[in-house]
C-alpha atoms as a PDB file:
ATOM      1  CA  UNK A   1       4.603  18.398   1.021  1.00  0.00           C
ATOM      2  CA  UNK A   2       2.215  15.501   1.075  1.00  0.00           C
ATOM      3  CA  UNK A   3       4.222  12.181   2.380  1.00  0.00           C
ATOM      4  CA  UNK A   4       2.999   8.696   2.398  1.00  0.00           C
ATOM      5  CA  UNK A   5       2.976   8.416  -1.425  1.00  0.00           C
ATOM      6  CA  UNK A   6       1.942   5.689  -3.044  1.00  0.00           C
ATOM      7  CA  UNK A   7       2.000   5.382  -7.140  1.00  0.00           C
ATOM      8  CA  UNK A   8      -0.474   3.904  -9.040  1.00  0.00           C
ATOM      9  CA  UNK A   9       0.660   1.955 -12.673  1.00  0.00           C
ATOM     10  CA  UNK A  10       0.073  -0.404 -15.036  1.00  0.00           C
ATOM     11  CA  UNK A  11       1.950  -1.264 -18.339  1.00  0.00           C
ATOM     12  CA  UNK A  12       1.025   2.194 -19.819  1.00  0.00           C
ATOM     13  CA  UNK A  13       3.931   3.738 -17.708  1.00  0.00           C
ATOM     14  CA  UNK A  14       6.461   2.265 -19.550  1.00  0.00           C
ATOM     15  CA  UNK A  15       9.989   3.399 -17.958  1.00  0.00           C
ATOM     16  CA  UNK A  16       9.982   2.073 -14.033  1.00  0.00           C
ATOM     17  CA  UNK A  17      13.186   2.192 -11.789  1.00  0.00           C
ATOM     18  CA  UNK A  18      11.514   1.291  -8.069  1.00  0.00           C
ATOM     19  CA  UNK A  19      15.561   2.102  -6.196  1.00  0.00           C
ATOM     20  CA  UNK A  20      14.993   5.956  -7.942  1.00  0.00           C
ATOM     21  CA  UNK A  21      11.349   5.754  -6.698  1.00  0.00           C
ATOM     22  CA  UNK A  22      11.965   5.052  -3.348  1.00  0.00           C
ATOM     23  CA  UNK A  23      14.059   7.742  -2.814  1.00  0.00           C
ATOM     24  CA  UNK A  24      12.373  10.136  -3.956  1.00  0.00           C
ATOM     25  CA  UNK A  25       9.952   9.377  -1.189  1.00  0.00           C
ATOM     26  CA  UNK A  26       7.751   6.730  -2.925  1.00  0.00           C
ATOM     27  CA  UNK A  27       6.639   4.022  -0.026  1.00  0.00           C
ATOM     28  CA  UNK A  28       4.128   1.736  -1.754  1.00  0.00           C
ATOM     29  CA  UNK A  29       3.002   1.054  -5.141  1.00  0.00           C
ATOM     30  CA  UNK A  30      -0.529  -0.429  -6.733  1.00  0.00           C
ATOM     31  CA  UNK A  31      -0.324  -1.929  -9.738  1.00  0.00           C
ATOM     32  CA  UNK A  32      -3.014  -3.328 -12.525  1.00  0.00           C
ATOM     33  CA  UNK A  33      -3.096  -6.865 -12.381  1.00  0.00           C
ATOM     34  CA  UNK A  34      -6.186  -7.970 -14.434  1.00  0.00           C
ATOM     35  CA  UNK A  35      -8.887  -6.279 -16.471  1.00  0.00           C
ATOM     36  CA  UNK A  36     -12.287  -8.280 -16.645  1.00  0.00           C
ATOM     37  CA  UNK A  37     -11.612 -12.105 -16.606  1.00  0.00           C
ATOM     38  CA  UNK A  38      -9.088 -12.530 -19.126  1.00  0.00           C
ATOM     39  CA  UNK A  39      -6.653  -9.975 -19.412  1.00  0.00           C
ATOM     40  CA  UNK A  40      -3.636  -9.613 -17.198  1.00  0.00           C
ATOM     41  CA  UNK A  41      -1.432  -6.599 -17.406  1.00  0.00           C
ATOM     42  CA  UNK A  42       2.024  -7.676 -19.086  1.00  0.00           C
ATOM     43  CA  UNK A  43       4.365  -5.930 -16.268  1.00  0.00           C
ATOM     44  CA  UNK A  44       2.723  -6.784 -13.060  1.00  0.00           C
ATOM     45  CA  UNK A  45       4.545 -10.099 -12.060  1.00  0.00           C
ATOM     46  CA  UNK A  46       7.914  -8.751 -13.326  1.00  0.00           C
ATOM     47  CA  UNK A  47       7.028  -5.401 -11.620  1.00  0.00           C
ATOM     48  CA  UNK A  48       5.792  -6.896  -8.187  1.00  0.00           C
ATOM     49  CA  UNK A  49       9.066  -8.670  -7.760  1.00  0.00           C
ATOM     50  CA  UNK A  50      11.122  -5.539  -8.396  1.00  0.00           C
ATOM     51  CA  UNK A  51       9.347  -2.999  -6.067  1.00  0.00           C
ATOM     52  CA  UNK A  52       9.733  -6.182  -3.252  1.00  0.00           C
ATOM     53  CA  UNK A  53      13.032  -6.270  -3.756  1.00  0.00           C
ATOM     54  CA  UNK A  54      12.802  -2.172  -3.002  1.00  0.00           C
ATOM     55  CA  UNK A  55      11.077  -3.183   0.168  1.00  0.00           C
ATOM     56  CA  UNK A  56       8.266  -1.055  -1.165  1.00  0.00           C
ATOM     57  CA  UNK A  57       4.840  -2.125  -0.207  1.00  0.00           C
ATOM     58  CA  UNK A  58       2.857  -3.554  -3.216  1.00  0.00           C
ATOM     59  CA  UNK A  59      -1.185  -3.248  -4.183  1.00  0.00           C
ATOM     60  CA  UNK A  60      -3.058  -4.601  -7.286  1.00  0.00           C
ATOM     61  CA  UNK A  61      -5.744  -3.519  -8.873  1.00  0.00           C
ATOM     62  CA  UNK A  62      -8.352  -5.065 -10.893  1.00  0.00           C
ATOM     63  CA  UNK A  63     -10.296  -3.121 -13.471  1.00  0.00           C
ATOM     64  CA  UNK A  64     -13.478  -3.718 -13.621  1.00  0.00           C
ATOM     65  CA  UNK A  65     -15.966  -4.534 -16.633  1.00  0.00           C
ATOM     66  CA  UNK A  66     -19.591  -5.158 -17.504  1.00  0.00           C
ATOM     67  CA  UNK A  67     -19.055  -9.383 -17.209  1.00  0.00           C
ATOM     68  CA  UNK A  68     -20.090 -11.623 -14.251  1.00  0.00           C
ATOM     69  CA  UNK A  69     -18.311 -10.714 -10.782  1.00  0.00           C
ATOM     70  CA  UNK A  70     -17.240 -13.479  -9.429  1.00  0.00           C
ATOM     71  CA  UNK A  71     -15.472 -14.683 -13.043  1.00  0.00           C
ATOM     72  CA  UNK A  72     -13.604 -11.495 -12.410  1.00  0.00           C
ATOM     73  CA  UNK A  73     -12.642 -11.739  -9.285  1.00  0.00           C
ATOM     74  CA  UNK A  74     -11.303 -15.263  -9.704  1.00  0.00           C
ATOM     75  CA  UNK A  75      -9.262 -14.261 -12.533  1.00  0.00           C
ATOM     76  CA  UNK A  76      -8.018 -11.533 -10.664  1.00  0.00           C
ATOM     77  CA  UNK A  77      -7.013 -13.895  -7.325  1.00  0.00           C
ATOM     78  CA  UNK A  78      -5.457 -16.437  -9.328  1.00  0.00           C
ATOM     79  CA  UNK A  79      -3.599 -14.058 -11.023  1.00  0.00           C
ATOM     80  CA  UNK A  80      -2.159 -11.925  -8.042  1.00  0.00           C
ATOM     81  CA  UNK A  81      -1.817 -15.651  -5.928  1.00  0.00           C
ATOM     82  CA  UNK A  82      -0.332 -15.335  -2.325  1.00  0.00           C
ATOM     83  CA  UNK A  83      -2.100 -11.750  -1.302  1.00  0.00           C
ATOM     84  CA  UNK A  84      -1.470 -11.935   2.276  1.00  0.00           C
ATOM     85  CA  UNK A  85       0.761  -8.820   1.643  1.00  0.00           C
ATOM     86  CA  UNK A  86      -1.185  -7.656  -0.947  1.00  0.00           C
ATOM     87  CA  UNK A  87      -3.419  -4.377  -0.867  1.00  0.00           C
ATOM     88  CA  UNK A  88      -6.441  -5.109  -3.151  1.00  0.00           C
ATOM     89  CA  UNK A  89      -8.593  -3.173  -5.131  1.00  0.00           C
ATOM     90  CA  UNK A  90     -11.453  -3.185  -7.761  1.00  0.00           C
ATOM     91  CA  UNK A  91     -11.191   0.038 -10.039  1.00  0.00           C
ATOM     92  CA  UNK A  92     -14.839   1.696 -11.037  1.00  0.00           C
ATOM     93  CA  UNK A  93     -14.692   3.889 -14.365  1.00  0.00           C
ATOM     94  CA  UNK A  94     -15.981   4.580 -17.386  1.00  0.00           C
ATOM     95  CA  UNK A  95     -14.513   2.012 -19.928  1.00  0.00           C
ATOM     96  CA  UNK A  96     -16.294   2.735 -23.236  1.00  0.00           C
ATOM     97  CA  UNK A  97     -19.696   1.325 -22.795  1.00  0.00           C
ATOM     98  CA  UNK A  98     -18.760  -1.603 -20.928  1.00  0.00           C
ATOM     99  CA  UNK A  99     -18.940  -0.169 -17.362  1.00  0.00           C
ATOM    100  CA  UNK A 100     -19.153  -2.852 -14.520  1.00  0.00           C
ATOM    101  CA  UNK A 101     -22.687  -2.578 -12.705  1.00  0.00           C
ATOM    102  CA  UNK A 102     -23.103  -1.945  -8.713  1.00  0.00           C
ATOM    103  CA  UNK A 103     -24.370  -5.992  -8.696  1.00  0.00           C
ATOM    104  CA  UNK A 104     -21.069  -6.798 -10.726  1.00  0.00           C
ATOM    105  CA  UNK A 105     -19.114  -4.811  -8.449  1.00  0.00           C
ATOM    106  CA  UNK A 106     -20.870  -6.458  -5.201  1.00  0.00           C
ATOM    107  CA  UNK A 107     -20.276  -9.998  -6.354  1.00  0.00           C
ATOM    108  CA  UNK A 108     -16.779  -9.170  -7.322  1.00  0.00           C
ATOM    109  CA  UNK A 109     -16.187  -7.629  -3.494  1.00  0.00           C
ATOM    110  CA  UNK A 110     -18.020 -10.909  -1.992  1.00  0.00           C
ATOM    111  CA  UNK A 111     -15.791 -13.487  -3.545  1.00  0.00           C
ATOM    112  CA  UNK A 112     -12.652 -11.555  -2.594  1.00  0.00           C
ATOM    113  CA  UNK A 113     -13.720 -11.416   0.676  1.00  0.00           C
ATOM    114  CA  UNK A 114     -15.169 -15.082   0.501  1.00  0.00           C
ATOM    115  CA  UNK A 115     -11.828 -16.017  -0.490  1.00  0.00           C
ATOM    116  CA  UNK A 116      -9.560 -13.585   1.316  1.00  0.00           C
ATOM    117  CA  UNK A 117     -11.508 -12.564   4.414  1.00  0.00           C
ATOM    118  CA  UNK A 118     -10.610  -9.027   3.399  1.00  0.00           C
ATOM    119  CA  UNK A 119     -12.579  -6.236   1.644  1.00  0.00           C
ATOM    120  CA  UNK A 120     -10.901  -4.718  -1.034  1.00  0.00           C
ATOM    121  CA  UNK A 121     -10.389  -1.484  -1.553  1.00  0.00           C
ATOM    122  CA  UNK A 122     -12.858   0.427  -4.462  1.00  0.00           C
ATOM    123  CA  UNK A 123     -11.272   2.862  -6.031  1.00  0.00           C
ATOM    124  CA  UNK A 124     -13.468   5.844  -8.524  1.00  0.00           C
ATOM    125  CA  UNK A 125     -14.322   9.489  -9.174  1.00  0.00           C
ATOM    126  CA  UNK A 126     -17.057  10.669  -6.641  1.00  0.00           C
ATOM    127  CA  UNK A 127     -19.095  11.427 -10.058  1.00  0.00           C
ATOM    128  CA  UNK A 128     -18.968   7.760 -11.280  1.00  0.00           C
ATOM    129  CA  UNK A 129     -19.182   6.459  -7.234  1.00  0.00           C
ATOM    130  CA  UNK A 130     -22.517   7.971  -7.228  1.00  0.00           C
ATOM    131  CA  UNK A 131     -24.322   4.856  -8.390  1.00  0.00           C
ATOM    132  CA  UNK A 132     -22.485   2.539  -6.799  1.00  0.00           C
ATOM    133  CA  UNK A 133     -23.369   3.372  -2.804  1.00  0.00           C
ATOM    134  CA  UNK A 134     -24.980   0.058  -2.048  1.00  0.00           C
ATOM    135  CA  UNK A 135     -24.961  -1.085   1.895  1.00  0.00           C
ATOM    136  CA  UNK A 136     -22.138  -3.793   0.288  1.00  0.00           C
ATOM    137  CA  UNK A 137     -19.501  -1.351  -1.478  1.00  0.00           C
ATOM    138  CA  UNK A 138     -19.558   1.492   0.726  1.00  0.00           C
ATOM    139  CA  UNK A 139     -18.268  -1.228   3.241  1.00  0.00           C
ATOM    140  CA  UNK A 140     -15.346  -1.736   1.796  1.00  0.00           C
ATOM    141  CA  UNK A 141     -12.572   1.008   2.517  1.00  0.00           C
ATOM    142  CA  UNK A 142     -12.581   4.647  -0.050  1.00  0.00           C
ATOM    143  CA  UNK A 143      -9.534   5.432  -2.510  1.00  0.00           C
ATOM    144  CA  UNK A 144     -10.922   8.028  -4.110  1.00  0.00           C
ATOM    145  CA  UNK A 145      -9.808  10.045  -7.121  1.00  0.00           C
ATOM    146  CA  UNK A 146      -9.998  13.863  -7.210  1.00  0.00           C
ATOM    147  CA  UNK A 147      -7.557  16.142  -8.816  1.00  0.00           C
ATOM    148  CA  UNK A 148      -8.020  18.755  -7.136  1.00  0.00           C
ATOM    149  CA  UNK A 149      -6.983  20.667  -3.730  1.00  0.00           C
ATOM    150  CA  UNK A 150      -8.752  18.643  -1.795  1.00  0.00           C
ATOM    151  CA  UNK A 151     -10.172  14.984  -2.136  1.00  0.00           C
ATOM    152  CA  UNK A 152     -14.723  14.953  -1.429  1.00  0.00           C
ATOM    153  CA  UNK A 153     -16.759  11.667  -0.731  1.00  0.00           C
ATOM    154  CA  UNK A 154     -18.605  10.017  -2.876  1.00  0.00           C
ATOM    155  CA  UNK A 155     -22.638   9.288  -1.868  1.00  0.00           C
ATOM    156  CA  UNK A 156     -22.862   6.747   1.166  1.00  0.00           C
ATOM    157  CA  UNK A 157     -19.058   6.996   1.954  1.00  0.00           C
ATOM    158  CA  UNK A 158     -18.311   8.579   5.478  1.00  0.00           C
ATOM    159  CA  UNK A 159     -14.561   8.615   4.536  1.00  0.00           C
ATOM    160  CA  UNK A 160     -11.595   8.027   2.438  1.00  0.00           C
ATOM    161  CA  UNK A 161      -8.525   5.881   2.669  1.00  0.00           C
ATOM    162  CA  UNK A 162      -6.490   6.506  -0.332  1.00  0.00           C
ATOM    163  CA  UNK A 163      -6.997   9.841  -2.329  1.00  0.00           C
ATOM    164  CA  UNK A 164      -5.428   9.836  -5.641  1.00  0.00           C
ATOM    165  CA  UNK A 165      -4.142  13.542  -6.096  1.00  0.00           C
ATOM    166  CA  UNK A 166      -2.983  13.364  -9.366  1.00  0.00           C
ATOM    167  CA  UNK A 167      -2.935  11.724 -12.786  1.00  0.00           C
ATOM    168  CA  UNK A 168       0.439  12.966 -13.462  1.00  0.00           C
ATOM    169  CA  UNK A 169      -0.500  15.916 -15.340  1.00  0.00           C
ATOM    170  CA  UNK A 170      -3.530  17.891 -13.319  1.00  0.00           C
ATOM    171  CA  UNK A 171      -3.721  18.349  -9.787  1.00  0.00           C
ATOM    172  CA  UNK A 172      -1.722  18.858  -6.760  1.00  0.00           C
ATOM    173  CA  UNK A 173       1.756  18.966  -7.619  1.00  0.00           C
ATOM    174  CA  UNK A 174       4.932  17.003  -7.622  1.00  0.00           C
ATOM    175  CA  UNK A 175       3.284  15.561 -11.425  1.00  0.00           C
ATOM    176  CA  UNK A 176       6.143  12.713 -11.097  1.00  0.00           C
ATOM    177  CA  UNK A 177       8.302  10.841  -9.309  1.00  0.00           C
ATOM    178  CA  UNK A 178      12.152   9.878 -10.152  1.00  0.00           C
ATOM    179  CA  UNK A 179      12.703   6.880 -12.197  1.00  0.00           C
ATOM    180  CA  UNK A 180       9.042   6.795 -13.412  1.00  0.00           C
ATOM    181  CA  UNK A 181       8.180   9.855 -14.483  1.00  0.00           C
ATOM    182  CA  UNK A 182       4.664  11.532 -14.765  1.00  0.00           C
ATOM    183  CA  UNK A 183       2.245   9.130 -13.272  1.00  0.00           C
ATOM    184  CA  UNK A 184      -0.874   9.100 -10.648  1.00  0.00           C
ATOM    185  CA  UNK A 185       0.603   9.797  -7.135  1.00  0.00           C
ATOM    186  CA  UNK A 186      -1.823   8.977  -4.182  1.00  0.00           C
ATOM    187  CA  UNK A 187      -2.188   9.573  -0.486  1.00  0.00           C
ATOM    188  CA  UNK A 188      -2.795   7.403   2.177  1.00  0.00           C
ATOM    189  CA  UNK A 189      -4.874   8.464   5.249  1.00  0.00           C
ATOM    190  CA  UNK A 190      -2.107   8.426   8.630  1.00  0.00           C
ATOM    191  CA  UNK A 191       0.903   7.425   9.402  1.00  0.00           C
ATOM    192  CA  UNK A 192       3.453   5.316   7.979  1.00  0.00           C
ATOM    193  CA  UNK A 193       2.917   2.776   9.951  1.00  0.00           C
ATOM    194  CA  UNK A 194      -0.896   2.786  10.113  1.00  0.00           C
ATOM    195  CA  UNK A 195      -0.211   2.391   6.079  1.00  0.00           C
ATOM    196  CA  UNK A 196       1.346  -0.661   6.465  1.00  0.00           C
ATOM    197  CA  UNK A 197      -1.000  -1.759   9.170  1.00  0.00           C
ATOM    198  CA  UNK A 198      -3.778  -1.032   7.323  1.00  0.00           C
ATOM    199  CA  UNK A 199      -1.901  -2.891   4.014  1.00  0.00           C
ATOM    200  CA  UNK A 200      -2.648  -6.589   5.206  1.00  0.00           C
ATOM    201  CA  UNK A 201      -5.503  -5.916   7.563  1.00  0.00           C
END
């Protein structure tokens, strides 16, 4: 049984009870907080404070698209505020013709760390990583999604952090988790308390 698991969500999973989460073995959750450099997800605020009160450890995610960088990565930092709990990521994927570039990407991870003194995660397929392995983003630690028995690195990675197992409906198996349902379960690299180590680091 794989432990350490961490959901991923955004307003798309629309039926979220954190208490039934946690114990079913849940210990951290990553959420969507922005999309380019206006939208914000509807249920991350409301959702942050409810998984804190769970004393679950809390991520967000930006998702990224083909405008400038550093617009997106203010938007996203203003709209997460006070991250110094806060694991962050910038998610790479196809998003119907508007795909964020490897120089988009790049400034995006520059003014987070600029800003935050931290790298954030980067999150993608090894497929759709391919074209992103510049000396800047394969700094910045792997969560890599792969559906499949086993997770495989991307070009100019040398490891992985976080390896998203499942979308909910393919891959290694629980699919869901209690009070959520069917949703992308991931796992994190060590222990428990190398997770939260590595959380705020």
């Amino acid at each position: 049984m794989i432990k350490n698991v961490i959901v991923d969500l955004s307003h798309w999973n629309q039926s979220v009870d954190f208490k039934l989460a946690k114990e079913d073995g849940i210990v951290g959750v990553i959420h969507k907080a922005t999309q380019g450099k206006n939208y914000i997800d509807p249920e991350y605020a409301k959702r942050r404070k409810a998984a804190e009160e769970e004393d679950l450890v809390w991520g967000a995610y930006h998702f990224g698209t083909g405008e400038d960088g550093k617009d997106q990565a203010d938007h996203f930092l203003e709209t997460v505020g006070d991250s110094s709990k806060v694991l962050l990521a910038l998610d790479i994927e196809e998003n119907s013709g508007n795909n964020i570039t490897p120089k988009q990407a790049e400034d995006f991870v520059e003014k987070v760390h600029e800003v935050t003194e931290r790298l954030p995660l980067i999150y993608g397929s090894p497929y759709f990583l391919k074209d992103f392995a510049t000396p800047i983003l394969t700094k910045c630690p792997l969560w890599v999604a792969r559906w499949l028995v086993r997770p495989i690195l991307p070009k100019g990675w040398k490891d992985w952090t976080l390896w998203q197992y499942t979308d909910g409906q393919i891959g290694l198996k629980p699919h869901s988790v209690e009070g959520i349902g069917r949703c992308d379960r991931n796992k994190f690299k060590g222990t428990l308390k190398k997770l939260k180590k590595f959380w705020i680091s």
